[in-house]
C-alpha atoms as a PDB file:
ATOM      1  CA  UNK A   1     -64.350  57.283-104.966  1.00  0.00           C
ATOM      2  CA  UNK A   2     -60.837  56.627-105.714  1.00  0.00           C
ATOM      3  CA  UNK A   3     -58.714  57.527-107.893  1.00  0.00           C
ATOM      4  CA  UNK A   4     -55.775  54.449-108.711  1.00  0.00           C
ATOM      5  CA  UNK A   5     -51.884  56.512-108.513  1.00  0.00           C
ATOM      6  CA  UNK A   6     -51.838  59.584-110.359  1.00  0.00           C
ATOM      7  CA  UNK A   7     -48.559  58.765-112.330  1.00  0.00           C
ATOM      8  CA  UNK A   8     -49.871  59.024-116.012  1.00  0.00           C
ATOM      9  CA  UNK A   9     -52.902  58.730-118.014  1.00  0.00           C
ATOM     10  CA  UNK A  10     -53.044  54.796-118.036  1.00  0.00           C
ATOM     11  CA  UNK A  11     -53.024  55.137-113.968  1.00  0.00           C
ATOM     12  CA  UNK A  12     -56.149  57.525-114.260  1.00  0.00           C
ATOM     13  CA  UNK A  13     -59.058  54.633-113.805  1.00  0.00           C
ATOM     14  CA  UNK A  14     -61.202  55.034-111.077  1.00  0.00           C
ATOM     15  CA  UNK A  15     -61.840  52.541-108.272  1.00  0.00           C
ATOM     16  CA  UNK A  16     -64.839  52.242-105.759  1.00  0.00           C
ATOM     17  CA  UNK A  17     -64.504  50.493-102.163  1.00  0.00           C
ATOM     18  CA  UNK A  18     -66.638  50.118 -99.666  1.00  0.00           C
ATOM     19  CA  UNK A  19     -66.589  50.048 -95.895  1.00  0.00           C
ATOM     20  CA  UNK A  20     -68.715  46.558 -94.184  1.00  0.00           C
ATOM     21  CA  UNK A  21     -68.552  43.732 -92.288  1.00  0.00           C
ATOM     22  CA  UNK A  22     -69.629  41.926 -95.035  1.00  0.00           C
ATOM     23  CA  UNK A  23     -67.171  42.206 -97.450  1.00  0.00           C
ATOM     24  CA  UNK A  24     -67.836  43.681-101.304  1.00  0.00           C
ATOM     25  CA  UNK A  25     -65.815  41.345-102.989  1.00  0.00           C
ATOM     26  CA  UNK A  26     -67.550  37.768-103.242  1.00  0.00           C
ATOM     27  CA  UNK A  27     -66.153  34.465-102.937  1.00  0.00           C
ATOM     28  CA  UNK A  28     -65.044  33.039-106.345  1.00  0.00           C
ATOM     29  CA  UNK A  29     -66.462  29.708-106.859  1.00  0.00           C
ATOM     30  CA  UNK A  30     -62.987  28.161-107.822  1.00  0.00           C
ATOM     31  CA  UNK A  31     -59.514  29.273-106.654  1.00  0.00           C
ATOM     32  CA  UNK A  32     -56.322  29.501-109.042  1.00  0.00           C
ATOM     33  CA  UNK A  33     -53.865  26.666-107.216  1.00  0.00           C
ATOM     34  CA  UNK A  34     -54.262  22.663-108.313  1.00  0.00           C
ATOM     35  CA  UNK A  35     -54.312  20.349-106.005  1.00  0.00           C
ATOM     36  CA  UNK A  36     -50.682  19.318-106.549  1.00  0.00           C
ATOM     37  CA  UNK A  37     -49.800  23.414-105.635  1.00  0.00           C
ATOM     38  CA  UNK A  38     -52.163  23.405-102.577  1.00  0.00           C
ATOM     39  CA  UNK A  39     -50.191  19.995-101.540  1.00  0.00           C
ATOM     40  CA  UNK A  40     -47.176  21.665-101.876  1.00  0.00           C
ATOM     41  CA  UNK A  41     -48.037  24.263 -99.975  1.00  0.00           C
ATOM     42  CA  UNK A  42     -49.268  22.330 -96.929  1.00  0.00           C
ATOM     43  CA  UNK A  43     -46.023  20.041 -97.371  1.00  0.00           C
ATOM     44  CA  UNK A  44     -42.887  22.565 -97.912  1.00  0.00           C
ATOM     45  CA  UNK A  45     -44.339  25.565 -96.325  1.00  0.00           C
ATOM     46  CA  UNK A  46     -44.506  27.604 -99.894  1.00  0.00           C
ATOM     47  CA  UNK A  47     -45.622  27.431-103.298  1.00  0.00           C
ATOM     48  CA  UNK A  48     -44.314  28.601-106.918  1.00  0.00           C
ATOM     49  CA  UNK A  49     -47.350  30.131-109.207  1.00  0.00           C
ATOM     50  CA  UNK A  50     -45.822  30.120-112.723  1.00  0.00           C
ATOM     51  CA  UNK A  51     -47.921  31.516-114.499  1.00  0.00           C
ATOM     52  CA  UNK A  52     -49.492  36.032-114.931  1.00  0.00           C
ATOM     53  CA  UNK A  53     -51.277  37.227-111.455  1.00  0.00           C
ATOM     54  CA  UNK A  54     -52.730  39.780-113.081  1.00  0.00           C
ATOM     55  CA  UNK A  55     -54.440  41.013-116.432  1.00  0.00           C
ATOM     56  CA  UNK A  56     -51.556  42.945-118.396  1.00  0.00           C
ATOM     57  CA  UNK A  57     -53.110  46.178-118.157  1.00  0.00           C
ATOM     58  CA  UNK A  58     -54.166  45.819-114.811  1.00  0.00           C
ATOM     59  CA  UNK A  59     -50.394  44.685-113.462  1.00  0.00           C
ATOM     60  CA  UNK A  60     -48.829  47.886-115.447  1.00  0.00           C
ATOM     61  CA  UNK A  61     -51.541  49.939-113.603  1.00  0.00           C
ATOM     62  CA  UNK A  62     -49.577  48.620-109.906  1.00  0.00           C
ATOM     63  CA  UNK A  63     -46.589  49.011-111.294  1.00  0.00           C
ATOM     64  CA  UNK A  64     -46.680  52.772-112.476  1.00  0.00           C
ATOM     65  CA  UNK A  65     -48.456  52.767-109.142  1.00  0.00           C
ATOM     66  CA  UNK A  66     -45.524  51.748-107.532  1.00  0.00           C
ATOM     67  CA  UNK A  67     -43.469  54.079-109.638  1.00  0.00           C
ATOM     68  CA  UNK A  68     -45.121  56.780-108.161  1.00  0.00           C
ATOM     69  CA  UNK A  69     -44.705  55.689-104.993  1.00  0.00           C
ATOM     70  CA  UNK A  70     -40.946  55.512-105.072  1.00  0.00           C
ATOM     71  CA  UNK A  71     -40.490  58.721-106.777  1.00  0.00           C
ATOM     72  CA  UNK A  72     -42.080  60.372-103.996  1.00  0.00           C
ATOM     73  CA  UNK A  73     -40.080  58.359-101.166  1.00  0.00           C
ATOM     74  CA  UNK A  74     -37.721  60.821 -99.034  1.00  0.00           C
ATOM     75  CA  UNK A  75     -34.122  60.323 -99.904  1.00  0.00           C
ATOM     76  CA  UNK A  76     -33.440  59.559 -96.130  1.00  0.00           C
ATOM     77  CA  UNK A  77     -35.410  56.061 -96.408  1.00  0.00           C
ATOM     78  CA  UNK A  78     -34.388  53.401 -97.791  1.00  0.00           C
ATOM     79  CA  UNK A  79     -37.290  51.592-100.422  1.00  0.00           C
ATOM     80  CA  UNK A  80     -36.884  47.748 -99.189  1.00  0.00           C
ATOM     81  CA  UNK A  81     -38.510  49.500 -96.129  1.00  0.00           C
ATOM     82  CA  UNK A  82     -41.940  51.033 -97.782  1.00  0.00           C
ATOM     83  CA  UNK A  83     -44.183  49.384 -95.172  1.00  0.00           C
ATOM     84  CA  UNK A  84     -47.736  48.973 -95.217  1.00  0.00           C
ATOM     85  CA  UNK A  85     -48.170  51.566 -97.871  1.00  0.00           C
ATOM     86  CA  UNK A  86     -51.877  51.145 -98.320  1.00  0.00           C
ATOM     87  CA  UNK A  87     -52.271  52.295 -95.192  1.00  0.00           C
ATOM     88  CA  UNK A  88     -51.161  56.063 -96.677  1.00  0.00           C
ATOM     89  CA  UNK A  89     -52.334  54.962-100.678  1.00  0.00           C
ATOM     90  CA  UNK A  90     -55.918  53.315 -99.961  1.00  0.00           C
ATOM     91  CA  UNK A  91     -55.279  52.868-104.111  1.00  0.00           C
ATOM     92  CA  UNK A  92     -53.140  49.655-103.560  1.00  0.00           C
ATOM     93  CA  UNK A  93     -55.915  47.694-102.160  1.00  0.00           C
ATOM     94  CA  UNK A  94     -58.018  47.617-105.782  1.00  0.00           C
ATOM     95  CA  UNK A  95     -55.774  45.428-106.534  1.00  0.00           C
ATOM     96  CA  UNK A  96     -54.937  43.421-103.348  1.00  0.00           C
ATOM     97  CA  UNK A  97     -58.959  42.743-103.328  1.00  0.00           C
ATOM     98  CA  UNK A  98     -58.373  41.835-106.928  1.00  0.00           C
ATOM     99  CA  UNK A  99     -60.045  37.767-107.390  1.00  0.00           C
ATOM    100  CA  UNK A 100     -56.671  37.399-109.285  1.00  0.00           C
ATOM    101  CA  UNK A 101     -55.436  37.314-105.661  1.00  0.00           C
ATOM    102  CA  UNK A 102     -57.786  36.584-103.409  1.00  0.00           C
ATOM    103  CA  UNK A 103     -58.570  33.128-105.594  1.00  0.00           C
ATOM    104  CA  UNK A 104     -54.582  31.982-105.174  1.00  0.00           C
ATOM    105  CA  UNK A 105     -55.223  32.135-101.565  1.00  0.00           C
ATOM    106  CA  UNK A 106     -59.014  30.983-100.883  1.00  0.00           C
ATOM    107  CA  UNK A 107     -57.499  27.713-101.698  1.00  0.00           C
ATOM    108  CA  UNK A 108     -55.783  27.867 -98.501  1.00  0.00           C
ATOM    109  CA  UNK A 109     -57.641  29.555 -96.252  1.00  0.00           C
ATOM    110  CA  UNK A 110     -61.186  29.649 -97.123  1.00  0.00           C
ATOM    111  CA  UNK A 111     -63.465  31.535 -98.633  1.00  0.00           C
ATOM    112  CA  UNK A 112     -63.322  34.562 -95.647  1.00  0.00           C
ATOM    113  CA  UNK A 113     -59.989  36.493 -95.802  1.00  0.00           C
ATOM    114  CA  UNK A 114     -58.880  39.267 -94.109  1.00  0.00           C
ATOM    115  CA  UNK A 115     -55.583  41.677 -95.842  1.00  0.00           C
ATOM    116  CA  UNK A 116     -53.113  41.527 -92.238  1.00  0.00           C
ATOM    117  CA  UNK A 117     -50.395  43.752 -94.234  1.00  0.00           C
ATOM    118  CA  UNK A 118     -48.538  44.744 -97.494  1.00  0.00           C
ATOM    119  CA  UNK A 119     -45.011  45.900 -97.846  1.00  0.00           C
ATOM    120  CA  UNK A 120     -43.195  46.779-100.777  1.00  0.00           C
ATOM    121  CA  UNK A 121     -39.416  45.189-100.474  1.00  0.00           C
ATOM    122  CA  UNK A 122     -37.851  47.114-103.479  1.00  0.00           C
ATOM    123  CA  UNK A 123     -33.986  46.340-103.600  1.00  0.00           C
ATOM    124  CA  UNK A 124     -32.229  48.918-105.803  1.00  0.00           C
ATOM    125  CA  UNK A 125     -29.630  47.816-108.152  1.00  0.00           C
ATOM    126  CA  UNK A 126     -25.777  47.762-106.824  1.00  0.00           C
ATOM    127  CA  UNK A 127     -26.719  48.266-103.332  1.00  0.00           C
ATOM    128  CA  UNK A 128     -30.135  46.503-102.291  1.00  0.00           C
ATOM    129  CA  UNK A 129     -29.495  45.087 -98.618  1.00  0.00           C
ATOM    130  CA  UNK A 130     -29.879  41.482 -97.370  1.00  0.00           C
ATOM    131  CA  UNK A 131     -33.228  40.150 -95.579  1.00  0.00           C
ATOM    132  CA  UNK A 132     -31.477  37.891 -93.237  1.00  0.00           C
ATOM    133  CA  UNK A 133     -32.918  34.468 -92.503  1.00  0.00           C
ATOM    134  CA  UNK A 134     -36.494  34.961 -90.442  1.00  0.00           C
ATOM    135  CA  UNK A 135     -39.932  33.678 -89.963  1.00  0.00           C
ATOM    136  CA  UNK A 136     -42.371  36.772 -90.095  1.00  0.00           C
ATOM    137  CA  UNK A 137     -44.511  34.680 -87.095  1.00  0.00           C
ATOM    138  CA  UNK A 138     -41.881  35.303 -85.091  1.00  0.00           C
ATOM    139  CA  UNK A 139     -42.079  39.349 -85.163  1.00  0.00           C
ATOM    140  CA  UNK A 140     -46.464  38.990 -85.081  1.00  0.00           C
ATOM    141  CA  UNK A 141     -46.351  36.563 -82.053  1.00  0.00           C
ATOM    142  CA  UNK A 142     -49.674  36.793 -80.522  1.00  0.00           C
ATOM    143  CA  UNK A 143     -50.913  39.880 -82.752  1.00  0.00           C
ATOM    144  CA  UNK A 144     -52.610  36.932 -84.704  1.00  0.00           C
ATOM    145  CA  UNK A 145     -54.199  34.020 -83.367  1.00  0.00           C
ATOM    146  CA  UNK A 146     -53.931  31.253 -84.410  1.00  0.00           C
ATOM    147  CA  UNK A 147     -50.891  32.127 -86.717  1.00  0.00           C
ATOM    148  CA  UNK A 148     -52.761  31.402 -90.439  1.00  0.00           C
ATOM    149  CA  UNK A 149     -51.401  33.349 -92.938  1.00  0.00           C
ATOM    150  CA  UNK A 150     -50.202  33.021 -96.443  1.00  0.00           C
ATOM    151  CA  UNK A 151     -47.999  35.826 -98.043  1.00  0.00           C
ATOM    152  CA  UNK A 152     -48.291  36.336-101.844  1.00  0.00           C
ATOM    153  CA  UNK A 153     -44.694  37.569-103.064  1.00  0.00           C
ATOM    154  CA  UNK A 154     -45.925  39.515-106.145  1.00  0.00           C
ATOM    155  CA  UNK A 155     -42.632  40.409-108.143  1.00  0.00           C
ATOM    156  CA  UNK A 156     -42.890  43.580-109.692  1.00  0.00           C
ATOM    157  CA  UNK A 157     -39.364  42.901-111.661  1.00  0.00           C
ATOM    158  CA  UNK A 158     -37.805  40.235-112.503  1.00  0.00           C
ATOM    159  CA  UNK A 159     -36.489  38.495-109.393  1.00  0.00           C
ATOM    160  CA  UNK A 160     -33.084  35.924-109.840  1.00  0.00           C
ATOM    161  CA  UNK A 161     -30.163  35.051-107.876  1.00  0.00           C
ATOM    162  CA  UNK A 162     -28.304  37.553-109.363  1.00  0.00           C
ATOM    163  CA  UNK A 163     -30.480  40.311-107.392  1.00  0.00           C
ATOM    164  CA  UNK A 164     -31.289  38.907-104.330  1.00  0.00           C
ATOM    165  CA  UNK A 165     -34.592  37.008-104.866  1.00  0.00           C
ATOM    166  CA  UNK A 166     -36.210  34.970-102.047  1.00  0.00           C
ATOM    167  CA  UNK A 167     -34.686  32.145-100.215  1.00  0.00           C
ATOM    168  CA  UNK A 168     -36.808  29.543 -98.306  1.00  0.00           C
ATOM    169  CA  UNK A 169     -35.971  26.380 -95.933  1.00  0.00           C
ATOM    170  CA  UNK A 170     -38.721  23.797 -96.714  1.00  0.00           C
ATOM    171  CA  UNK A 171     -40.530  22.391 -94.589  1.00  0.00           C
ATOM    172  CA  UNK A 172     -39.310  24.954 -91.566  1.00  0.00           C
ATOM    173  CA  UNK A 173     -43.270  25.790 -91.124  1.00  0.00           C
ATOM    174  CA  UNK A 174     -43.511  22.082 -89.777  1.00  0.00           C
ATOM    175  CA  UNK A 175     -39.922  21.809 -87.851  1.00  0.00           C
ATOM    176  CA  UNK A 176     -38.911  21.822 -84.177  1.00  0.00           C
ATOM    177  CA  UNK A 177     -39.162  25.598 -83.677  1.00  0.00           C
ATOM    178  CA  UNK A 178     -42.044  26.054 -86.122  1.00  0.00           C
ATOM    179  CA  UNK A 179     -42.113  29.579 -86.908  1.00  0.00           C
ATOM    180  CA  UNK A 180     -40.526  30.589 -83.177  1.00  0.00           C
ATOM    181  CA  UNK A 181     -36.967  30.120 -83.916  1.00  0.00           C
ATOM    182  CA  UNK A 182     -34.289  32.306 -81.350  1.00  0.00           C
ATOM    183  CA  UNK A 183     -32.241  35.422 -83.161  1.00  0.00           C
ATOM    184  CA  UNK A 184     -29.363  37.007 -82.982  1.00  0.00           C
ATOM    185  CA  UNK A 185     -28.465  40.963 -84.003  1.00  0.00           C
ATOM    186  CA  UNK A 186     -26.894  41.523 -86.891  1.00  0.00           C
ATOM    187  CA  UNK A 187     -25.422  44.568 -88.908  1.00  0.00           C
ATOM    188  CA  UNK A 188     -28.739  47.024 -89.098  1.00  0.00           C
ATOM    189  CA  UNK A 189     -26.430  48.802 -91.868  1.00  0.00           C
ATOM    190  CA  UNK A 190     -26.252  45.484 -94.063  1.00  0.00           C
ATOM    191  CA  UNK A 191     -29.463  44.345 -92.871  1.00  0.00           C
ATOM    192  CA  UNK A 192     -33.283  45.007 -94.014  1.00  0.00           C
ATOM    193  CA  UNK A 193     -33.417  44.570 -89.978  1.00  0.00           C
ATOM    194  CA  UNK A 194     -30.955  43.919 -87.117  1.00  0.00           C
ATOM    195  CA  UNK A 195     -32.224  39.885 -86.284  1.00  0.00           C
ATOM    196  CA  UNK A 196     -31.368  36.820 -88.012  1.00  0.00           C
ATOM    197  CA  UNK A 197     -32.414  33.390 -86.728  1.00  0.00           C
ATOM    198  CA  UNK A 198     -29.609  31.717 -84.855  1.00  0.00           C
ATOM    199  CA  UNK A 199     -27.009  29.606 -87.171  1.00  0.00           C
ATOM    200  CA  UNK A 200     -27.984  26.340 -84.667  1.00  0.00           C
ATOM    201  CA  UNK A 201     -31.904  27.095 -86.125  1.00  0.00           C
ATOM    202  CA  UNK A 202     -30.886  27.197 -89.381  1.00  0.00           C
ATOM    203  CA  UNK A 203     -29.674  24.566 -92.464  1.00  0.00           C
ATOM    204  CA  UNK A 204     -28.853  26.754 -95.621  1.00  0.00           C
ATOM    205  CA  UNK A 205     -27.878  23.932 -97.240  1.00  0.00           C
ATOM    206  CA  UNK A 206     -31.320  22.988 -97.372  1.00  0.00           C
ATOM    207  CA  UNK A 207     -32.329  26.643 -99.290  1.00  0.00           C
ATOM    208  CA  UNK A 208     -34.274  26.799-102.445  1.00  0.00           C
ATOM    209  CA  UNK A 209     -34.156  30.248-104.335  1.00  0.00           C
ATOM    210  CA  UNK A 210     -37.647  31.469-105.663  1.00  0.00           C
ATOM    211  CA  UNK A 211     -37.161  32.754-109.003  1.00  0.00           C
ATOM    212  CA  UNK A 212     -39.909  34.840-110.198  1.00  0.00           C
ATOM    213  CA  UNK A 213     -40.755  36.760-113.424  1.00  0.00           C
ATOM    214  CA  UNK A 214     -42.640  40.248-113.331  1.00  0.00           C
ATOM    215  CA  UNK A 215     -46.052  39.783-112.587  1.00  0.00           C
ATOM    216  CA  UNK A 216     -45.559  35.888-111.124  1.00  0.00           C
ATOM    217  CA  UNK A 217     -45.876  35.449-107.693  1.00  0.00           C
ATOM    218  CA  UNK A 218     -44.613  32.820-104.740  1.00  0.00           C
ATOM    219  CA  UNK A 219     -46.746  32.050-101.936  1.00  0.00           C
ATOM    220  CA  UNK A 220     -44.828  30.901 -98.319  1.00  0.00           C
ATOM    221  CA  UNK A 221     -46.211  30.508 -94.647  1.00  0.00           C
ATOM    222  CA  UNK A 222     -45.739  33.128 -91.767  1.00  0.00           C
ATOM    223  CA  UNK A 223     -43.993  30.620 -90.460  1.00  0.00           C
ATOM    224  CA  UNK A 224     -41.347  29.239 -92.644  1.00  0.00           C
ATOM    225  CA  UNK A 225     -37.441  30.495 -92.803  1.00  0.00           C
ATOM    226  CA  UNK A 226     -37.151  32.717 -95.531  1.00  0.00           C
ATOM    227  CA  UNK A 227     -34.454  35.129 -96.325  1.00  0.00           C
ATOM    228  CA  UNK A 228     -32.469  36.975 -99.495  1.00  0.00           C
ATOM    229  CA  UNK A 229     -29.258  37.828-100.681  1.00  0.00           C
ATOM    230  CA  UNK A 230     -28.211  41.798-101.339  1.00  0.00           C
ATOM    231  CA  UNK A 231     -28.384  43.124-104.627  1.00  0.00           C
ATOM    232  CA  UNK A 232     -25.125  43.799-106.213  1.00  0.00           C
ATOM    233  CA  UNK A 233     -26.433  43.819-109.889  1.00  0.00           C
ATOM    234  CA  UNK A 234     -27.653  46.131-112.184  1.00  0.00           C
ATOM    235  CA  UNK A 235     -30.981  45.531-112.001  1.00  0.00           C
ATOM    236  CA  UNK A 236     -33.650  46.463-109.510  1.00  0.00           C
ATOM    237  CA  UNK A 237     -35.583  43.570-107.788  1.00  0.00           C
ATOM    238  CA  UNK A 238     -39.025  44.781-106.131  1.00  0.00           C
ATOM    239  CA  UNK A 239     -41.843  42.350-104.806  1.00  0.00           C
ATOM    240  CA  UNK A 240     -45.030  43.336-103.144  1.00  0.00           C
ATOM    241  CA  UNK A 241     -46.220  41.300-100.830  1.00  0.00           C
ATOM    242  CA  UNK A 242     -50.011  40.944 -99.359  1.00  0.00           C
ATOM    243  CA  UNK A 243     -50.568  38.825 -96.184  1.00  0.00           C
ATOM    244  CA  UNK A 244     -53.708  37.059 -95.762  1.00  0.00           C
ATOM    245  CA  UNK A 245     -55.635  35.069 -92.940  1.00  0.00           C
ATOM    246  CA  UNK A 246     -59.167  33.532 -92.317  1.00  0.00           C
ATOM    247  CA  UNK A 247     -61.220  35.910 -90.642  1.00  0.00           C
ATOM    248  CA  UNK A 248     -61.882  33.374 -88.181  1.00  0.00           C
ATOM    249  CA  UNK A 249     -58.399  34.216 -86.699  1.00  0.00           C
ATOM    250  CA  UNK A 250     -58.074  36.793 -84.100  1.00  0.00           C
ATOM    251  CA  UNK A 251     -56.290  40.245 -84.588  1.00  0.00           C
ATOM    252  CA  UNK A 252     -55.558  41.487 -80.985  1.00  0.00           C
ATOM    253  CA  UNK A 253     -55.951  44.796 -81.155  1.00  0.00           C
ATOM    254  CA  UNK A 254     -54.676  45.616 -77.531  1.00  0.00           C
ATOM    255  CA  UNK A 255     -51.333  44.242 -79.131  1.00  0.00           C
ATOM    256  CA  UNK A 256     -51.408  46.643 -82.038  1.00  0.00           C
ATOM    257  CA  UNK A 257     -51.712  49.526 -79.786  1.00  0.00           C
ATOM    258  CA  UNK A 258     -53.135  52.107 -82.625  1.00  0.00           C
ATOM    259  CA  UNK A 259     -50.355  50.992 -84.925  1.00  0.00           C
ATOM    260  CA  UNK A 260     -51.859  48.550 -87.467  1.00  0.00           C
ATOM    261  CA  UNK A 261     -54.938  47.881 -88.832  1.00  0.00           C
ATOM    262  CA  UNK A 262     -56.548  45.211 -90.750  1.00  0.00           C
ATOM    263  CA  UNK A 263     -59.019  45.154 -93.922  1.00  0.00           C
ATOM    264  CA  UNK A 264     -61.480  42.367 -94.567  1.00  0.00           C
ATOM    265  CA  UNK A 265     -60.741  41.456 -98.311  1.00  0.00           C
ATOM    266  CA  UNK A 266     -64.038  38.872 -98.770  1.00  0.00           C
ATOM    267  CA  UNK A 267     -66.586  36.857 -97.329  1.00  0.00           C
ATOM    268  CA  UNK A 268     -67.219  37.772 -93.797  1.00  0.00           C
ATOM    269  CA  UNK A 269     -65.743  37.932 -90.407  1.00  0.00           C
ATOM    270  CA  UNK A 270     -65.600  35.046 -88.205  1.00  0.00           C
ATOM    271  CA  UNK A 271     -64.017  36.249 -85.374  1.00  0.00           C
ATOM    272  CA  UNK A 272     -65.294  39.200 -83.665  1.00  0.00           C
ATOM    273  CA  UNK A 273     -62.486  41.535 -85.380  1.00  0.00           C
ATOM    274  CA  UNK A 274     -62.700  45.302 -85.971  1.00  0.00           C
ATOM    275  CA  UNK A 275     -61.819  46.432 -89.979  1.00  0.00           C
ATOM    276  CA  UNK A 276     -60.244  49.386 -90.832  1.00  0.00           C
ATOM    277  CA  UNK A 277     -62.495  51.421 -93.670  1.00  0.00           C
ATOM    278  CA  UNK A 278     -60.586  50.695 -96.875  1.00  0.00           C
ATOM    279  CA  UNK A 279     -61.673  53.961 -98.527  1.00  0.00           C
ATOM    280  CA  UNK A 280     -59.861  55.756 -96.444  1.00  0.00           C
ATOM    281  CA  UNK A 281     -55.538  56.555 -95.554  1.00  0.00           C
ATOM    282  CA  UNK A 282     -54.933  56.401 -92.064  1.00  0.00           C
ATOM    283  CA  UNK A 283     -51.825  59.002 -91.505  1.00  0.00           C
ATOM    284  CA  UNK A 284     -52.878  58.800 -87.141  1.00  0.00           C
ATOM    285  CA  UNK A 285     -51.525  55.142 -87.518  1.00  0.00           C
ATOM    286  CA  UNK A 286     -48.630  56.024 -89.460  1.00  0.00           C
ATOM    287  CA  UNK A 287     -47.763  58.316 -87.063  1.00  0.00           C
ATOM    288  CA  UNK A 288     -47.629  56.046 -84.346  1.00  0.00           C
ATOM    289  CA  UNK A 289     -45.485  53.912 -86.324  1.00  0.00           C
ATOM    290  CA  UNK A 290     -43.207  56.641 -86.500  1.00  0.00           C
ATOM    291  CA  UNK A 291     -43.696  56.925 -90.316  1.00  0.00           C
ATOM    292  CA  UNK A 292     -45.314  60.364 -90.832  1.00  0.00           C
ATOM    293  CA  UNK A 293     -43.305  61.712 -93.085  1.00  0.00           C
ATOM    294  CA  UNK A 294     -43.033  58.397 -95.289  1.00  0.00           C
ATOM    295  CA  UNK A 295     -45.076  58.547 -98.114  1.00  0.00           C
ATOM    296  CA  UNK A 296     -45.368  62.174 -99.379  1.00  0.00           C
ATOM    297  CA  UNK A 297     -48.126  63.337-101.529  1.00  0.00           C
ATOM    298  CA  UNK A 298     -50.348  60.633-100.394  1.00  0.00           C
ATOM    299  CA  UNK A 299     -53.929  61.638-100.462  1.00  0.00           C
END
């Protein structure tokens, strides 16, 4: 048993999860997208759902989650870095296994689906840092195989132009370099990270800016160019984002050497993988990620 954040009394609901290779959470028998959404998806490399994710109540439940989260975070880190948190706060993952979710993405990949990652890109008011232009294939490379996944860009505040909201080049999923583009360093102290595909790679003139109100969400290919501006207002802009493949894809452990892990979210495996047991934290893998000390007071 599980207890969801322990940030207030409306956080205080407790969730069950279970360990199997068979996962707990069925198959709905119709996803969320239309036809026209799915099409856009497979055309432009992303997709724009406009309407709640979440029930209310559930949705303030993640977000006092969150909360909690960032209150805890040390002061040396900065929070558009709060990687794979549910690997230290198994809570998250009621509601990444949420059918809310899972049935915006079945559309896509099938009724089996696997949970690759989260990550929590929080950009703090007046002095959130640039995600420079990138195409998250190219830092999995042949972790996953074949590279299937669709990210769900759940904004947790409202996310505009004015601070920093996603950026995507449609159609890059589909282009000459196709998720494999070449990169140059750039500015690690400006930068959510020191890469940027190469200005040859990339047309910004092409960019579309994915506007999102709390509790909407975006969904984009692994491999399409994506990127965001810093923050420079007064308001914060925080997304949390869930990865998902078909278990029929492979997760190469050997790559992940102890560092990762991967949860099967429904249906059932296809491909021989290993799941990690979502009722659990995993502070060894953290550690070999180099992020002991990341999430304090995680249970």
């Amino acid at each position: 048993m599980l207890n969801r954040c322990k940030t207030g009394a409306a956080a205080s609901v407790n969730v069950k999860l279970t360990m199997s290779t068979v996962s707990h959470f069925p198959a709905s028998t119709s996803g969320r997208l239309d036809p026209a959404q799915v099409e856009t998806f497979r055309r432009e490399g992303y997709a724009i759902f406009d309407q709640p994710v979440l029930d209310p109540v559930e949705f303030a439940g993640l977000q006092q989650c969150f909360d909690g989260i960032l209150s805890k975070l040390p002061a040396s880190e900065r929070p558009e870095a709060m990687d794979v948190p549910h690997f230290m706060h198994p809570e998250l993952l009621h509601w990444a296994f949420q059918d809310a979710i899972l049935d915006l993405v079945t559309p896509l990949l099938g009724p089996d689906l696997a949970l690759f990652s989260t990550h929590f890109i929080c950009k703090p008011k007046g002095n959130g840092k640039r995600v420079p232009w990138h195409e998250d294939s190219a830092y999995w490379g042949r972790r996953i195989d074949p590279m299937e996944v669709c990210t769900v860009w759940l904004a947790l505040d409202h996310s505009t132009r004015e601070n920093g909201c996603m950026m995507v080049i449609p159609r890059t999923h589909l282009g000459p370099h196709a998720g494999f583009s070449d990169y140059d360093q750039v500015d690690a102290t400006q930068n959510v990270f020191p890469t940027e595909i190469v200005r040859r790679q990339r047309d910004e003139s092409k960019r579309v800016y994915i506007e999102l109100e709390p509790n909407h969400c975006s969904l984009h290919d692994a491999k399409i160019q994506h990127a965001s501006e810093p923050n420079t207002s007064n308001l914060r802009r925080c997304g949390w984002t869930m990865r998902f493949c078909p278990t029929s894809v492979r997760f190469n452990q050997e790559l992940f050497d102890g560092c990762h892990q991967v949860y099967l979210a429904r249906g059932v495996d296809k491909a021989g993988n290993v799941y990690a047991d979502p009722t659990r934290s995993y502070p060894e893998v953290m550690a070999r990620r180099g992020m002991s000390s990341f999430y304090r007071g995680a249970h």
